[in-house]
Protein backbone atom coordinates (compact mmCIF):
# COMPACT_ATOMS: atom_id res chain seq x y z
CA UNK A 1 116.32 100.57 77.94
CA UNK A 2 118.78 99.48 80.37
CA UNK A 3 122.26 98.48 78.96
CA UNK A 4 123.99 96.51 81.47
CA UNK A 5 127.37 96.08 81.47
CA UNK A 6 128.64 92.40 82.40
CA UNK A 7 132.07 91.29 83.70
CA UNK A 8 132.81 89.05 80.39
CA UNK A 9 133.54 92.23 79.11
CA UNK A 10 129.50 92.05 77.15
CA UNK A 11 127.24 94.98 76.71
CA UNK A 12 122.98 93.35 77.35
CA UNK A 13 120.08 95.59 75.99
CA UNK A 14 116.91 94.75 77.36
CA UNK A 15 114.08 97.00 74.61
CA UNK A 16 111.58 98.81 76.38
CA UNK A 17 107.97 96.92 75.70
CA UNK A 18 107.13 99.86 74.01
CA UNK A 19 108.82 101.44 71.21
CA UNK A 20 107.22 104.15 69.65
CA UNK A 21 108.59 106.89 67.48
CA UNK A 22 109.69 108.67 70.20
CA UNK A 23 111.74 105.76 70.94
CA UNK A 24 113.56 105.84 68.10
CA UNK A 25 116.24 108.51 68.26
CA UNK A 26 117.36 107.12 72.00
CA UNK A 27 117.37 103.89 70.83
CA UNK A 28 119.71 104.88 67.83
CA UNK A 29 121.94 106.67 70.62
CA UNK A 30 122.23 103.62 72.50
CA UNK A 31 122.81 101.12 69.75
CA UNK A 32 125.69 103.44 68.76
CA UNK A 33 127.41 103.43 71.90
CA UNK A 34 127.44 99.71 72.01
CA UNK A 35 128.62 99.63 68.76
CA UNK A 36 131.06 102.11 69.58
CA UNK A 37 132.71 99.90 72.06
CA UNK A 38 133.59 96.93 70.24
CA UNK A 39 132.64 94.47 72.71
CA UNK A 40 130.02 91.52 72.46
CA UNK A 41 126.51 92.60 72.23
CA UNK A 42 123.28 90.93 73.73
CA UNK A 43 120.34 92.15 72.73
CA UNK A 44 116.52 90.95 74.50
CA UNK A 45 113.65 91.79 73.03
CA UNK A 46 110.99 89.82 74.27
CA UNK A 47 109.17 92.35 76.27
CA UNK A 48 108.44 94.42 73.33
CA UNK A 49 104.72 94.84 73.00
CA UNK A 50 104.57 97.79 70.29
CA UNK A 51 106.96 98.72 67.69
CA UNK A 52 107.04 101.34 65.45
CA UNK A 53 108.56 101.57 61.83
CA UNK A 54 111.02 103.72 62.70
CA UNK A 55 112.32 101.62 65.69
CA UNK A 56 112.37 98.94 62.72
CA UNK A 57 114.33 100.87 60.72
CA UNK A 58 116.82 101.89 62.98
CA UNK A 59 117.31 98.53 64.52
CA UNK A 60 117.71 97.19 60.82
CA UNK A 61 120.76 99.63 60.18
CA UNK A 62 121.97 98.25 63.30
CA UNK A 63 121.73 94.82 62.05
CA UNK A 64 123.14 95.80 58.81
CA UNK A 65 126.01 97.75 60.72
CA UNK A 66 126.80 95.18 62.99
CA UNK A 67 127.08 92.39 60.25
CA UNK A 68 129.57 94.85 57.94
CA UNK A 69 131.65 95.13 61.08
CA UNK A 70 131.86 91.30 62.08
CA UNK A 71 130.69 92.89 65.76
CA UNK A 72 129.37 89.90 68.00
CA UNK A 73 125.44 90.16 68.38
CA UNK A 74 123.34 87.85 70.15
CA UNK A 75 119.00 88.51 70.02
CA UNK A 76 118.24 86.51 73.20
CA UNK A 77 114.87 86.80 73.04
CA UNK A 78 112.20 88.12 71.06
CA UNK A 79 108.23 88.82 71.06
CA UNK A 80 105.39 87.92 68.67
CA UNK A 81 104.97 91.54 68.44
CA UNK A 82 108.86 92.45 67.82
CA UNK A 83 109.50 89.66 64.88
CA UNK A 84 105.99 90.94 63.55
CA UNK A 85 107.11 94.48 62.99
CA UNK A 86 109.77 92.98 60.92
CA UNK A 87 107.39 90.73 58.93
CA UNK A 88 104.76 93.20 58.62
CA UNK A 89 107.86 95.20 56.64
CA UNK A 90 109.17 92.30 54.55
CA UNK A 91 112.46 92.21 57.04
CA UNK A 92 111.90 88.62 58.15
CA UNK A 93 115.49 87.79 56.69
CA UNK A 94 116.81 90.89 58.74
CA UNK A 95 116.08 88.80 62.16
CA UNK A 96 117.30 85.72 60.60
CA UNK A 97 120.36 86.31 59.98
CA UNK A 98 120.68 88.28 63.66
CA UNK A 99 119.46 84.67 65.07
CA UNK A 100 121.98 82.50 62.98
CA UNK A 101 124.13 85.04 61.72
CA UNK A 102 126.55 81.96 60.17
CA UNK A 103 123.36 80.26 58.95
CA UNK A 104 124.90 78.12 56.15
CA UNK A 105 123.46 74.87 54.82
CA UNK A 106 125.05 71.88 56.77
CA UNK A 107 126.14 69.82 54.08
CA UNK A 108 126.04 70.72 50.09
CA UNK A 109 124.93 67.86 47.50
């Protein structure tokens, strides 16, 4: 999992395809260092082809975490198989609000 330091003063995560429970603790690590830094954070997942529950789980703190601390996130891209480990869980509203995390209805009646 390559983070990738841009000039725009950005941090980009590209996931590994697969993210198994051995996956988990290093990708906690990682998440925590770009949290740690306070800058923008881009995250691409659409080369995940196998995710575990725990890789859920700790990616849904991180989502949690992030929100709390009004930290810039940006999911740039995600597979059928990474917004399916979140459905499979009941987290569906987990990646929504990662994708549109100011979703608010347009216009009230």
């Amino acid at each position: 999992m390559p983070v990738q330091e841009n000039r725009v003063e950005r941090l980009s995560l590209s996931l590994n395809p697969i993210l198994d429970l051995r996956s988990a603790g290093p990708l906690k690590d990682i998440l925590q260092q770009g949290l740690g830094r306070g800058v923008p954070l881009q995250i691409n997942a659409s080369a995940v082809t196998q995710m575990s529950t725990a890789c859920v789980q700790v990616l849904t703190a991180f989502f949690i975490e992030i929100r709390t601390t009004g930290s810039p996130l940006s999911l740039s891209g995600s597979s059928t198989s990474f917004d399916s480990a979140f459905l499979k869980l009941g987290l569906a509203h987990v990646l929504q609000s990662v994708r549109s995390p100011a979703s608010t209805p347009e216009s009230s009646p």
